[in-house]
N, C-alpha and C. Protein backbone atom coordinates (compact mmCIF):
# COMPACT_ATOMS: atom_id res chain seq x y z
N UNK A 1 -55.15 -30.88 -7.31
CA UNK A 1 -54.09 -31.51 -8.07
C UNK A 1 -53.13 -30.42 -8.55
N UNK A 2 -51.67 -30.84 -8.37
CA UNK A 2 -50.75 -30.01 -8.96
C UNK A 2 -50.64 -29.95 -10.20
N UNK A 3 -50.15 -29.16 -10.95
CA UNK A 3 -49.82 -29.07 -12.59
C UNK A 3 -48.11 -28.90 -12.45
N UNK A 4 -47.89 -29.12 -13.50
CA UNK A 4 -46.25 -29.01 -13.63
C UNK A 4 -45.75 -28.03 -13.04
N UNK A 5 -46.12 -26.95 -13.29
CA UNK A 5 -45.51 -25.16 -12.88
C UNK A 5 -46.18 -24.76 -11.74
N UNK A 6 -47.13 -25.30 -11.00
CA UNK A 6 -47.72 -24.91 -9.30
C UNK A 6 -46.44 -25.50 -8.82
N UNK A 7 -46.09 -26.84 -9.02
CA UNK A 7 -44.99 -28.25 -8.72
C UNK A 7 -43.26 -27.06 -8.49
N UNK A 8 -43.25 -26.63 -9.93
CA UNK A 8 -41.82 -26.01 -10.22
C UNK A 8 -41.97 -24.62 -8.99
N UNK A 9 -43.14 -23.86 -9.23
CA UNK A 9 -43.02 -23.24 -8.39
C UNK A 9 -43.14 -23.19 -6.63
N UNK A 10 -43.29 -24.45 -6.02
CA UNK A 10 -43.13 -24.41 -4.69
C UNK A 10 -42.10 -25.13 -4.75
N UNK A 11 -41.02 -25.63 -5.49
CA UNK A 11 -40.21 -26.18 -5.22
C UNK A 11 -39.19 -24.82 -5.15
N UNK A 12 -39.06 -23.77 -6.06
CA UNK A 12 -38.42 -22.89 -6.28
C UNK A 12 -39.06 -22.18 -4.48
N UNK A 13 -39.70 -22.06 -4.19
CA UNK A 13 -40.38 -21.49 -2.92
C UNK A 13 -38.79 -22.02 -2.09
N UNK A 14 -39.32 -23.24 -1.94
CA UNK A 14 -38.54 -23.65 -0.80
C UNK A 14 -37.32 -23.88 -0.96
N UNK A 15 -36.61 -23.76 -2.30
CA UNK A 15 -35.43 -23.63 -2.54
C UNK A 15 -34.82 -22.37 -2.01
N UNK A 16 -35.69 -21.20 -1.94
CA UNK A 16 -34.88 -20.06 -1.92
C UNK A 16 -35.24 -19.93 -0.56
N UNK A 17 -36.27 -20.11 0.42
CA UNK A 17 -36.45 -20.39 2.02
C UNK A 17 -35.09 -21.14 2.53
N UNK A 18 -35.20 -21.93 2.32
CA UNK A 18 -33.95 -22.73 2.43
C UNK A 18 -32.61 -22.41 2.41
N UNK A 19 -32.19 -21.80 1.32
CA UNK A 19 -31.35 -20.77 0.82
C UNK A 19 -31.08 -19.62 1.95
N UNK A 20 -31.82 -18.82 2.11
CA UNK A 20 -31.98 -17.92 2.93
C UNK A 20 -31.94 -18.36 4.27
N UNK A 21 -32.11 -19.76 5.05
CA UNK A 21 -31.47 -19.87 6.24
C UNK A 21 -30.57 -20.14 5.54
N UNK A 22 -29.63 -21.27 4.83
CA UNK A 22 -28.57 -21.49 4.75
C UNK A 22 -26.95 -19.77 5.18
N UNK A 23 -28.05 -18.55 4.26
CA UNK A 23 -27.13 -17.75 4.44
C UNK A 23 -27.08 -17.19 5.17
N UNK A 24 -27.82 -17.28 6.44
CA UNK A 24 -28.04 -16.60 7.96
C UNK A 24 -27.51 -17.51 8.19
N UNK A 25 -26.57 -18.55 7.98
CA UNK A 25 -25.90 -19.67 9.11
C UNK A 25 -26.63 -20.75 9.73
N UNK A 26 -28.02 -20.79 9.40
CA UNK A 26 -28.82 -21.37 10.45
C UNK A 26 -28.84 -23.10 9.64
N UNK A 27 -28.09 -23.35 8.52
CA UNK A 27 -28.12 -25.19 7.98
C UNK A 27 -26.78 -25.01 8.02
N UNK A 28 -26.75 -26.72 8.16
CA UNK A 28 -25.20 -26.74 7.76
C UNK A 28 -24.58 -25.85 6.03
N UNK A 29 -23.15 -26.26 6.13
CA UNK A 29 -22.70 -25.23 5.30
C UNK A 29 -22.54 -26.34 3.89
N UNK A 30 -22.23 -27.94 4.40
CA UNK A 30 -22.23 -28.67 3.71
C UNK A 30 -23.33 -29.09 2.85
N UNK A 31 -24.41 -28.49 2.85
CA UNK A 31 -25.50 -28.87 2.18
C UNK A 31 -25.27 -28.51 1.18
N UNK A 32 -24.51 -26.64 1.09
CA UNK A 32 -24.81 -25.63 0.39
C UNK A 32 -23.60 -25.74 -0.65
N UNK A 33 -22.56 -26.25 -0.26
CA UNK A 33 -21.36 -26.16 -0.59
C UNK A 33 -20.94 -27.74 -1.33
N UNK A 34 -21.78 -28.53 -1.64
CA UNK A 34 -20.97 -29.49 -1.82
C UNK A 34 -19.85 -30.59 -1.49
N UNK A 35 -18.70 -30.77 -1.83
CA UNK A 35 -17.60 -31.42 -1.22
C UNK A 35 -16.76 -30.37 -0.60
N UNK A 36 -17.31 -29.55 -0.67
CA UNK A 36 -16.48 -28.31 -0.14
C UNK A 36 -16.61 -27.78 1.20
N UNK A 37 -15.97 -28.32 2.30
CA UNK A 37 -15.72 -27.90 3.57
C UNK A 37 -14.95 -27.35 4.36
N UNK A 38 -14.95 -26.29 5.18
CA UNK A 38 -14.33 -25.54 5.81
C UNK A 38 -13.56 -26.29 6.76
N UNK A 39 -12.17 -26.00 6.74
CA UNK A 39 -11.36 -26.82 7.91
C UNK A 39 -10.71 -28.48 7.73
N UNK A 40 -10.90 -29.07 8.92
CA UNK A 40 -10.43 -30.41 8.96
C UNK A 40 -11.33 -30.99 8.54
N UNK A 41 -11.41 -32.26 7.51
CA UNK A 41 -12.06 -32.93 6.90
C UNK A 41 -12.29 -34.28 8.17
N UNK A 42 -11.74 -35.05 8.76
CA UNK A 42 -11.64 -35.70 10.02
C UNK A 42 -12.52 -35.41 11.02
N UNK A 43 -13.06 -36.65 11.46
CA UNK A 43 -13.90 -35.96 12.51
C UNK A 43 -13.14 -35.79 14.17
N UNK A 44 -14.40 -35.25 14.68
CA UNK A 44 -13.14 -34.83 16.06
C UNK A 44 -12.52 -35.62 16.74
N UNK A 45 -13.13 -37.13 16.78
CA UNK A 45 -12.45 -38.03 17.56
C UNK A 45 -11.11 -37.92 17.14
N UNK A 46 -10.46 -37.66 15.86
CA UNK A 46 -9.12 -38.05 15.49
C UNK A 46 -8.45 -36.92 14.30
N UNK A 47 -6.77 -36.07 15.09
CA UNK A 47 -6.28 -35.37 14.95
C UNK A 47 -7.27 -33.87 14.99
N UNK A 48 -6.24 -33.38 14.71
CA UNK A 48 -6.98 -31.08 14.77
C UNK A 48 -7.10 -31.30 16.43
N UNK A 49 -7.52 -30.39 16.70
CA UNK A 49 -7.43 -29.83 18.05
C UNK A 49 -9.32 -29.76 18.75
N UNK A 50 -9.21 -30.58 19.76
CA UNK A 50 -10.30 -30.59 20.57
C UNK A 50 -10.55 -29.08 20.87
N UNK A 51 -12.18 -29.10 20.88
CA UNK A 51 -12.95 -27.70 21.56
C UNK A 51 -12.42 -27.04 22.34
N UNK A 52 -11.81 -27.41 23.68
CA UNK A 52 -11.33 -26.85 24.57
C UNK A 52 -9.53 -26.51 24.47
N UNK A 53 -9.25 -26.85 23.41
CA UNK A 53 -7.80 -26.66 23.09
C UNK A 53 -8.10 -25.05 21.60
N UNK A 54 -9.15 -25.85 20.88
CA UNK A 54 -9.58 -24.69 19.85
C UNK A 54 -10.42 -23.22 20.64
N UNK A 55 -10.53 -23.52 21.63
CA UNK A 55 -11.25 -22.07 22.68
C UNK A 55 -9.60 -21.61 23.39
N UNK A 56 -8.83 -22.63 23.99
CA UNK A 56 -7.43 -22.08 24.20
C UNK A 56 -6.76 -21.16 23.32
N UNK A 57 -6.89 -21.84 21.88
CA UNK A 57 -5.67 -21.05 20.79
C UNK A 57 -6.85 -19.72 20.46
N UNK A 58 -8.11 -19.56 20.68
CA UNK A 58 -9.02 -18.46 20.59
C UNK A 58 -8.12 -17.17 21.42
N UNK A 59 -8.43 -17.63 22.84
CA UNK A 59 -8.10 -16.99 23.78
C UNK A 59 -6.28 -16.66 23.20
N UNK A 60 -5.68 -17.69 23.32
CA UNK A 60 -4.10 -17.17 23.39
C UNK A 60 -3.96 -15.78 21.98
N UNK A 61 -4.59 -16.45 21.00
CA UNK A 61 -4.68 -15.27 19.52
C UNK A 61 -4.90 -13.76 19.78
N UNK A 62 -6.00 -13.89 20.69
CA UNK A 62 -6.45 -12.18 21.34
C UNK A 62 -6.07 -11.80 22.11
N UNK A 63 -5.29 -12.63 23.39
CA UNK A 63 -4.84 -11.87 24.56
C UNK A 63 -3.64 -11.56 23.87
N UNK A 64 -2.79 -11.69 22.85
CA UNK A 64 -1.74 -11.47 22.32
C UNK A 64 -1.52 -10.32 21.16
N UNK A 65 -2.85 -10.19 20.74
CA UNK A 65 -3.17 -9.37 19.52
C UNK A 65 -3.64 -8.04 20.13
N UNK A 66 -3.86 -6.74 19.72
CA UNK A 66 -4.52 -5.89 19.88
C UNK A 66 -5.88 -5.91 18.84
N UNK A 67 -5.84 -6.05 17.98
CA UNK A 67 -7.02 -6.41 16.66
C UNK A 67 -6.91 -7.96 16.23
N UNK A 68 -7.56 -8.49 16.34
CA UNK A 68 -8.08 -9.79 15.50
C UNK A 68 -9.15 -9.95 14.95
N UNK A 69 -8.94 -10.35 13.56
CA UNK A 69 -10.67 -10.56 13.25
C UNK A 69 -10.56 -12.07 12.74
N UNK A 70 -11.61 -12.74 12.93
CA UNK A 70 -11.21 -14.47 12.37
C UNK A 70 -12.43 -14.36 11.19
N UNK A 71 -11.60 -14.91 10.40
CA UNK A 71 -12.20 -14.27 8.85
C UNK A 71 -12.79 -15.20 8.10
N UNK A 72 -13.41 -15.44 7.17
CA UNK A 72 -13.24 -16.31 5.69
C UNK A 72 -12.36 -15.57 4.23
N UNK A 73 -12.10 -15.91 3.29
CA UNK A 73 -11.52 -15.42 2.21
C UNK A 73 -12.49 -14.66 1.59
N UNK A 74 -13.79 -15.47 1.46
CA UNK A 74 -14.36 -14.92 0.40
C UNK A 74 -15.56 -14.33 1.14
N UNK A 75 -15.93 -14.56 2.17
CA UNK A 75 -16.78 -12.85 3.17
C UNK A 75 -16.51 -11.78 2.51
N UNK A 76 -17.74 -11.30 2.19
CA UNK A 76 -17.90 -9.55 2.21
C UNK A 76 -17.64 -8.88 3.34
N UNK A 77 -18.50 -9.10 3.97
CA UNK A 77 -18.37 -8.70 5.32
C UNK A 77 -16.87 -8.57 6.29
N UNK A 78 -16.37 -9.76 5.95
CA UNK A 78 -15.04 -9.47 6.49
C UNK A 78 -14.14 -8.60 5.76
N UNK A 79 -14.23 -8.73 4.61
CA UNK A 79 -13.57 -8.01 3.81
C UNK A 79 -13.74 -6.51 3.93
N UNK A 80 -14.98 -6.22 4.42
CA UNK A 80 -15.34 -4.78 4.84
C UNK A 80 -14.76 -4.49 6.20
N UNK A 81 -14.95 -5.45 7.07
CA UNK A 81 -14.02 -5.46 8.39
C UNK A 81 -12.56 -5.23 8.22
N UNK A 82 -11.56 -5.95 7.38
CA UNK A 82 -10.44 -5.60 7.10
C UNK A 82 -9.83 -4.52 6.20
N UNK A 83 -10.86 -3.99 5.51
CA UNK A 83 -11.07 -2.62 4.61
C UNK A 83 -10.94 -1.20 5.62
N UNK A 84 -12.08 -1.57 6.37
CA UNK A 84 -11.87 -0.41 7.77
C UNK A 84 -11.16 -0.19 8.86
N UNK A 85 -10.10 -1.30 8.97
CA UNK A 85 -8.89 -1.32 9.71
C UNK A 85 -7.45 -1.16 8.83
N UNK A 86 -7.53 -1.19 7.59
CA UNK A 86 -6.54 -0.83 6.49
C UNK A 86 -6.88 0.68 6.26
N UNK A 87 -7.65 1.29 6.24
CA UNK A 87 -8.43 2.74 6.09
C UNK A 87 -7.70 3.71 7.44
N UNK A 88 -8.11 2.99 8.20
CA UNK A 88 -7.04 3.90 9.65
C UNK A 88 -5.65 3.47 10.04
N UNK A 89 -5.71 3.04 9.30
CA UNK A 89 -4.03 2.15 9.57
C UNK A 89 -3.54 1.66 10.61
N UNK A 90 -4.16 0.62 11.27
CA UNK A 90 -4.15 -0.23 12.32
C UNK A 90 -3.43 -1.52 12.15
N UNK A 91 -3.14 -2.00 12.60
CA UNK A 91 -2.07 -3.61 12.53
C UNK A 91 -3.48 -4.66 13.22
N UNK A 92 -3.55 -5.99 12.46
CA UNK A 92 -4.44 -6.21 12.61
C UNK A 92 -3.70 -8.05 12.45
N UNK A 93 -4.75 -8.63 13.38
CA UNK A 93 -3.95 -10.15 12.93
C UNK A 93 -5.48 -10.95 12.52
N UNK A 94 -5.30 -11.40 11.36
CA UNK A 94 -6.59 -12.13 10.50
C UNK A 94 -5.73 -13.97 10.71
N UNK A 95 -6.89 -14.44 10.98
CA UNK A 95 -7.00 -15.92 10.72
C UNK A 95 -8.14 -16.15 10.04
N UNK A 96 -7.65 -16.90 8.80
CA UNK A 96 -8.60 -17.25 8.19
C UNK A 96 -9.22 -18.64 8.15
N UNK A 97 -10.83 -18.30 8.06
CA UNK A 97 -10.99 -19.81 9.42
C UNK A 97 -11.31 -21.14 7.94
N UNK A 98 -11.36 -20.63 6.61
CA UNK A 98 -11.35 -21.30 5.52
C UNK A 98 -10.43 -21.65 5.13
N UNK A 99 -8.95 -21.17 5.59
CA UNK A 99 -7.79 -21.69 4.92
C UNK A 99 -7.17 -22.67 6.22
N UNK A 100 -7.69 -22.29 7.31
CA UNK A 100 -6.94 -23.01 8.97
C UNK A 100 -7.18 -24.82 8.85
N UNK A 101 -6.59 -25.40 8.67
CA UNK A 101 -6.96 -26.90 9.26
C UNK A 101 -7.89 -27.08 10.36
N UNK A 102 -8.39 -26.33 11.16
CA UNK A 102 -9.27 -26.19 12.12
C UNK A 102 -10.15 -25.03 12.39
N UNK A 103 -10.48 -25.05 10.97
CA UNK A 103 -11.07 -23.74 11.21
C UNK A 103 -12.59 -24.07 11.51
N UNK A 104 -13.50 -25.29 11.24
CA UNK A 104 -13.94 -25.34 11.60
C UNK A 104 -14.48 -25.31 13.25
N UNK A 105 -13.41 -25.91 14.01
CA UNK A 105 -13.39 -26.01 15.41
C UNK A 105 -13.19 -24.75 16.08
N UNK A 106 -12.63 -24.12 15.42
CA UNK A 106 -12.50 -22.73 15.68
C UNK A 106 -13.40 -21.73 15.79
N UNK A 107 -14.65 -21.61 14.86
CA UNK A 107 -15.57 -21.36 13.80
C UNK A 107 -16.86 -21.92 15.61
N UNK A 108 -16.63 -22.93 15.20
CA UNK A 108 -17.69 -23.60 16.62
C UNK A 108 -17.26 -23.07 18.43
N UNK A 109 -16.05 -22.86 18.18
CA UNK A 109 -15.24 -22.33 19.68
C UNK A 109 -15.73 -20.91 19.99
N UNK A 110 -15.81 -19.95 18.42
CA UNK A 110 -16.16 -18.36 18.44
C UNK A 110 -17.29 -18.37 18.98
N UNK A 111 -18.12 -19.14 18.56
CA UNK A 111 -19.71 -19.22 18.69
C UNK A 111 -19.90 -19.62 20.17
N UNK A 112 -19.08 -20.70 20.79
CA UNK A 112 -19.96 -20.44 21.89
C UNK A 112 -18.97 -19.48 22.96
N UNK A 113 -17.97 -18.64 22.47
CA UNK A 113 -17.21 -17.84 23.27
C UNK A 113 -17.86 -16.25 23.00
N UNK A 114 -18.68 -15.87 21.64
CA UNK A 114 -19.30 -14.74 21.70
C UNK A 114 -20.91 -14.63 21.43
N UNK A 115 -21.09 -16.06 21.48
CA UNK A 115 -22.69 -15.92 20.98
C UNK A 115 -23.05 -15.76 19.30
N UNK A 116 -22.09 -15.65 18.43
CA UNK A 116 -22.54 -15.10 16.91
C UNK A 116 -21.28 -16.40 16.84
N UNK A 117 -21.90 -17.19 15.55
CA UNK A 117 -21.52 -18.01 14.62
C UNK A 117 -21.00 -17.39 13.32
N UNK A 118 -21.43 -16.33 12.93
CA UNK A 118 -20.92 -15.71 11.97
C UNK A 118 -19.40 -14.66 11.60
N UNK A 119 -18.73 -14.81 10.67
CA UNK A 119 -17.50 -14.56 10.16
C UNK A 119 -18.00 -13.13 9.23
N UNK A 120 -17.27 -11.70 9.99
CA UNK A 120 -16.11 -12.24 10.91
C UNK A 120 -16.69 -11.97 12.35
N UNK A 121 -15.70 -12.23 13.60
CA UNK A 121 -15.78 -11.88 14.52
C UNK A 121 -14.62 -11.29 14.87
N UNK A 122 -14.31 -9.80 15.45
CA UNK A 122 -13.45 -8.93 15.20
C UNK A 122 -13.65 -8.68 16.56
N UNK A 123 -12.39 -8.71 17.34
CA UNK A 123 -11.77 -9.04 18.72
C UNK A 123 -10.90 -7.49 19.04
N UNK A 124 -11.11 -6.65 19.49
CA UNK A 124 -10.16 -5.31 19.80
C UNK A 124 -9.67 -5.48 21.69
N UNK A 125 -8.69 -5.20 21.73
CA UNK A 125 -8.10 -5.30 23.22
C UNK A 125 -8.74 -6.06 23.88
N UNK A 126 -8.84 -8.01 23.43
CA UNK A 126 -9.18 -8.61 24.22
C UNK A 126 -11.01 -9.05 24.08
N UNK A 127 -11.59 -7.96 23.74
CA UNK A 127 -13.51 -7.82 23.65
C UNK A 127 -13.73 -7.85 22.49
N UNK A 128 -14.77 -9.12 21.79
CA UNK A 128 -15.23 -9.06 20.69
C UNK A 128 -16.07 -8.12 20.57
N UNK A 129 -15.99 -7.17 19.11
CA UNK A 129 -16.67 -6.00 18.96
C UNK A 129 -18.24 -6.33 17.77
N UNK A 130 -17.83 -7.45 17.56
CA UNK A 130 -19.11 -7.95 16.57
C UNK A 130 -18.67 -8.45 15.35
N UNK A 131 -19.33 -8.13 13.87
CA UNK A 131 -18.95 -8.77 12.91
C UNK A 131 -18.22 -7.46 11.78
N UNK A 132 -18.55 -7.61 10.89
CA UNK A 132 -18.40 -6.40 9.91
C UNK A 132 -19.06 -5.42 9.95
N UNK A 133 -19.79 -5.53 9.68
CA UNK A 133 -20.86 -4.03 9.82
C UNK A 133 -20.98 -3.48 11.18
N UNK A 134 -20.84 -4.17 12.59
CA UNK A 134 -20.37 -3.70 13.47
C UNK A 134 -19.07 -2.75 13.90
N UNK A 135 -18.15 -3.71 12.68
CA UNK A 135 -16.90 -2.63 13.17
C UNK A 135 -17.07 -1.54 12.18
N UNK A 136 -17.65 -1.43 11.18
CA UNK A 136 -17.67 -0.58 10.38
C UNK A 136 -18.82 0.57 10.73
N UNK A 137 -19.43 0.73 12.01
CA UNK A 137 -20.69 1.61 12.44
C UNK A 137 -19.72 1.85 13.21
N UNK A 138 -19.14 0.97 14.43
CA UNK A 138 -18.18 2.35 15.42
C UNK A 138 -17.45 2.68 14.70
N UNK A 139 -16.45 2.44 13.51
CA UNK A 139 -15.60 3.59 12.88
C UNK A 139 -16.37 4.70 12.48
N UNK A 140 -17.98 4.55 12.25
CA UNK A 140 -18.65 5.79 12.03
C UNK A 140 -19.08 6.65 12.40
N UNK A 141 -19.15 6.09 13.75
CA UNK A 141 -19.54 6.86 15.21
C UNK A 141 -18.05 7.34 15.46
N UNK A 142 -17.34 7.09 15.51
CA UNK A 142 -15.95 7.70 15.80
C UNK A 142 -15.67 7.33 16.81
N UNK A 143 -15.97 5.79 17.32
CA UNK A 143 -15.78 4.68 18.57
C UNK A 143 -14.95 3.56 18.54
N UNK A 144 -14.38 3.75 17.00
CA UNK A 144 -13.37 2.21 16.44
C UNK A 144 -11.93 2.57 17.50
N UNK A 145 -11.35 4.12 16.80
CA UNK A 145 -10.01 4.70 17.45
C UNK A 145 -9.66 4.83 18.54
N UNK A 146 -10.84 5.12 19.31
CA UNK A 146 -10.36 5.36 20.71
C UNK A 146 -10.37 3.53 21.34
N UNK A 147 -10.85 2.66 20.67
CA UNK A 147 -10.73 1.14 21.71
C UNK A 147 -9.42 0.96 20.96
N UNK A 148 -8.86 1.08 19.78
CA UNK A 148 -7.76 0.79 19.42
C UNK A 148 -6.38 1.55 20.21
N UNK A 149 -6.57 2.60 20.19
CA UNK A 149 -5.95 3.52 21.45
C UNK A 149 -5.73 2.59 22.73
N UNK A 150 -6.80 2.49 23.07
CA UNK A 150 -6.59 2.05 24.44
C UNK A 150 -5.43 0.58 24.55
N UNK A 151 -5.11 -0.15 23.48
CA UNK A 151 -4.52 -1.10 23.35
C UNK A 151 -3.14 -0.77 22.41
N UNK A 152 -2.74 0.08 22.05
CA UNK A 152 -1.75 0.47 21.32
C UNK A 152 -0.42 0.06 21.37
N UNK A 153 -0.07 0.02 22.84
CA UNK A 153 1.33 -0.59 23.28
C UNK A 153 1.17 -2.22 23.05
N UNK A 154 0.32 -2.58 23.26
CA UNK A 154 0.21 -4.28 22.65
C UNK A 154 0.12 -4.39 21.28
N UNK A 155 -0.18 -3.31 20.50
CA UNK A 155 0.18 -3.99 19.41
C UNK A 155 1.79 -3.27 18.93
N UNK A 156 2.70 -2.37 19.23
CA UNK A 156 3.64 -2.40 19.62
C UNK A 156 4.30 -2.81 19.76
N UNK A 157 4.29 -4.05 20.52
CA UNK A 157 4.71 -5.03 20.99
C UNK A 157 4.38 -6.59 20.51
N UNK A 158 4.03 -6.44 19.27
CA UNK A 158 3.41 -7.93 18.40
C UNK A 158 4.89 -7.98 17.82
N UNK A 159 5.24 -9.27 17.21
CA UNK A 159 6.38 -10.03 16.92
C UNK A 159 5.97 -9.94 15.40
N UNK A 160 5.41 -9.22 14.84
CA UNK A 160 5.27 -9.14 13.23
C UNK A 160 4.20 -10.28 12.46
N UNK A 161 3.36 -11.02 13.18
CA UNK A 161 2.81 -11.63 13.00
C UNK A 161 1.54 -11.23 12.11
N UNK A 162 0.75 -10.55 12.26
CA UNK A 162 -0.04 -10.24 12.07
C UNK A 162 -0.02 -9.33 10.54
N UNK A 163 -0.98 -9.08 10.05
CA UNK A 163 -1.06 -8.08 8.69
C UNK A 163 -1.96 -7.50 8.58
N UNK A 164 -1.61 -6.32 7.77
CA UNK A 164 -2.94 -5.08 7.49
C UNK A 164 -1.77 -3.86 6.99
N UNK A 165 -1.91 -3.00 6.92
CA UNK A 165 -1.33 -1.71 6.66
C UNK A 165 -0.32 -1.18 7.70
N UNK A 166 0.16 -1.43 8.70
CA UNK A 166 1.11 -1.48 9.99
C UNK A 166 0.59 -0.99 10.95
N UNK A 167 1.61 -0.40 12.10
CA UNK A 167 1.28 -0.11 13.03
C UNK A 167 0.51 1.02 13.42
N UNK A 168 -0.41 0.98 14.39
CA UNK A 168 -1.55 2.00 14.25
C UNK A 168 -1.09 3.14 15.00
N UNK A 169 -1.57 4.66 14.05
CA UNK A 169 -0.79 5.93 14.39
C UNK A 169 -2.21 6.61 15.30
N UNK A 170 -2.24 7.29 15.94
CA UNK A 170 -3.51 7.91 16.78
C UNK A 170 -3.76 9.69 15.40
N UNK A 171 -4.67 9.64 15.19
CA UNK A 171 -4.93 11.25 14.18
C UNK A 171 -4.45 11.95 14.75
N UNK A 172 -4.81 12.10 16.74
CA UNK A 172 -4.78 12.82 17.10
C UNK A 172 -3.68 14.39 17.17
């Protein structure tokens, strides 16, 4: 037989199990969040942009960008991603997939275009490079500059769209 506090304490168990997939991505986000949802509130049958139109505007964003990272606002992680591309002074184009009307669809398009569901996903000349702490280990290895290099004239050539600290200078 349970007693009150065996009771409180496996509930607290599985509150924080629970918890802990929620923040690996692995439950929905709506459980965690309340009325509070990322993106189009609508389901897909009607308005925002179908999967294969939200994997289009994926693709058109990066073949156009030299840096993209598709973000949330309130990510650490991204925020460390866009910290280490403001640090070398790179031009960088952020979509943020919490403020986008479709960011959810977007959010679901990344995932099955790089395998990681998780924000951010940070796109250099075309090749997703991983999340935050990814881009923030090749800037440590001294592997961020030279893929940004290699794409330099494309971002050059961006129409001002994008934001971060400007256009990226080589140390060299």
């Amino acid at each position: 037989m349970f007693y009150l506090g065996q009771q409180l304490d496996h509930f607290l168990f599985v509150c924080s199990f629970l918890a802990m997939f929620a923040r690996a991505g692995c439950l929905p986000r709506l459980a965690w969040t309340g009325c509070r949802r990322m993106g189009n509130l609508t389901s897909s049958s009607s308005g925002g942009l179908s999967s294969s139109a939200c994997a289009q505007y994926v693709q058109d964003v990066v073949s156009h960008n030299c840096v993209v990272i598709f973000s949330k606002t309130t990510c650490p992680y991204c925020k460390m991603a866009k910290n280490v591309f403001n640090e070398i002074g790179a031009t960088y184009k952020v979509i943020e997939l919490d403020e986008h009307s479709d960011g959810r669809r977007l959010q679901e398009a990344l995932a099955q275009m790089t395998g990681a569901r998780t924000v951010p996903r940070v796109f250099i000349n075309g090749n997703c490079i991983g999340g935050g702490s990814d881009t923030k280990q090749l800037h440590q290895q001294g592997k961020l500059v030279p893929l940004i290099e290699q794409c330099t004239p494309c971002c050059a050539a961006t129409n001002g769209e994008g934001s971060g600290s400007g256009h990226f200078e080589s140390t060299k």
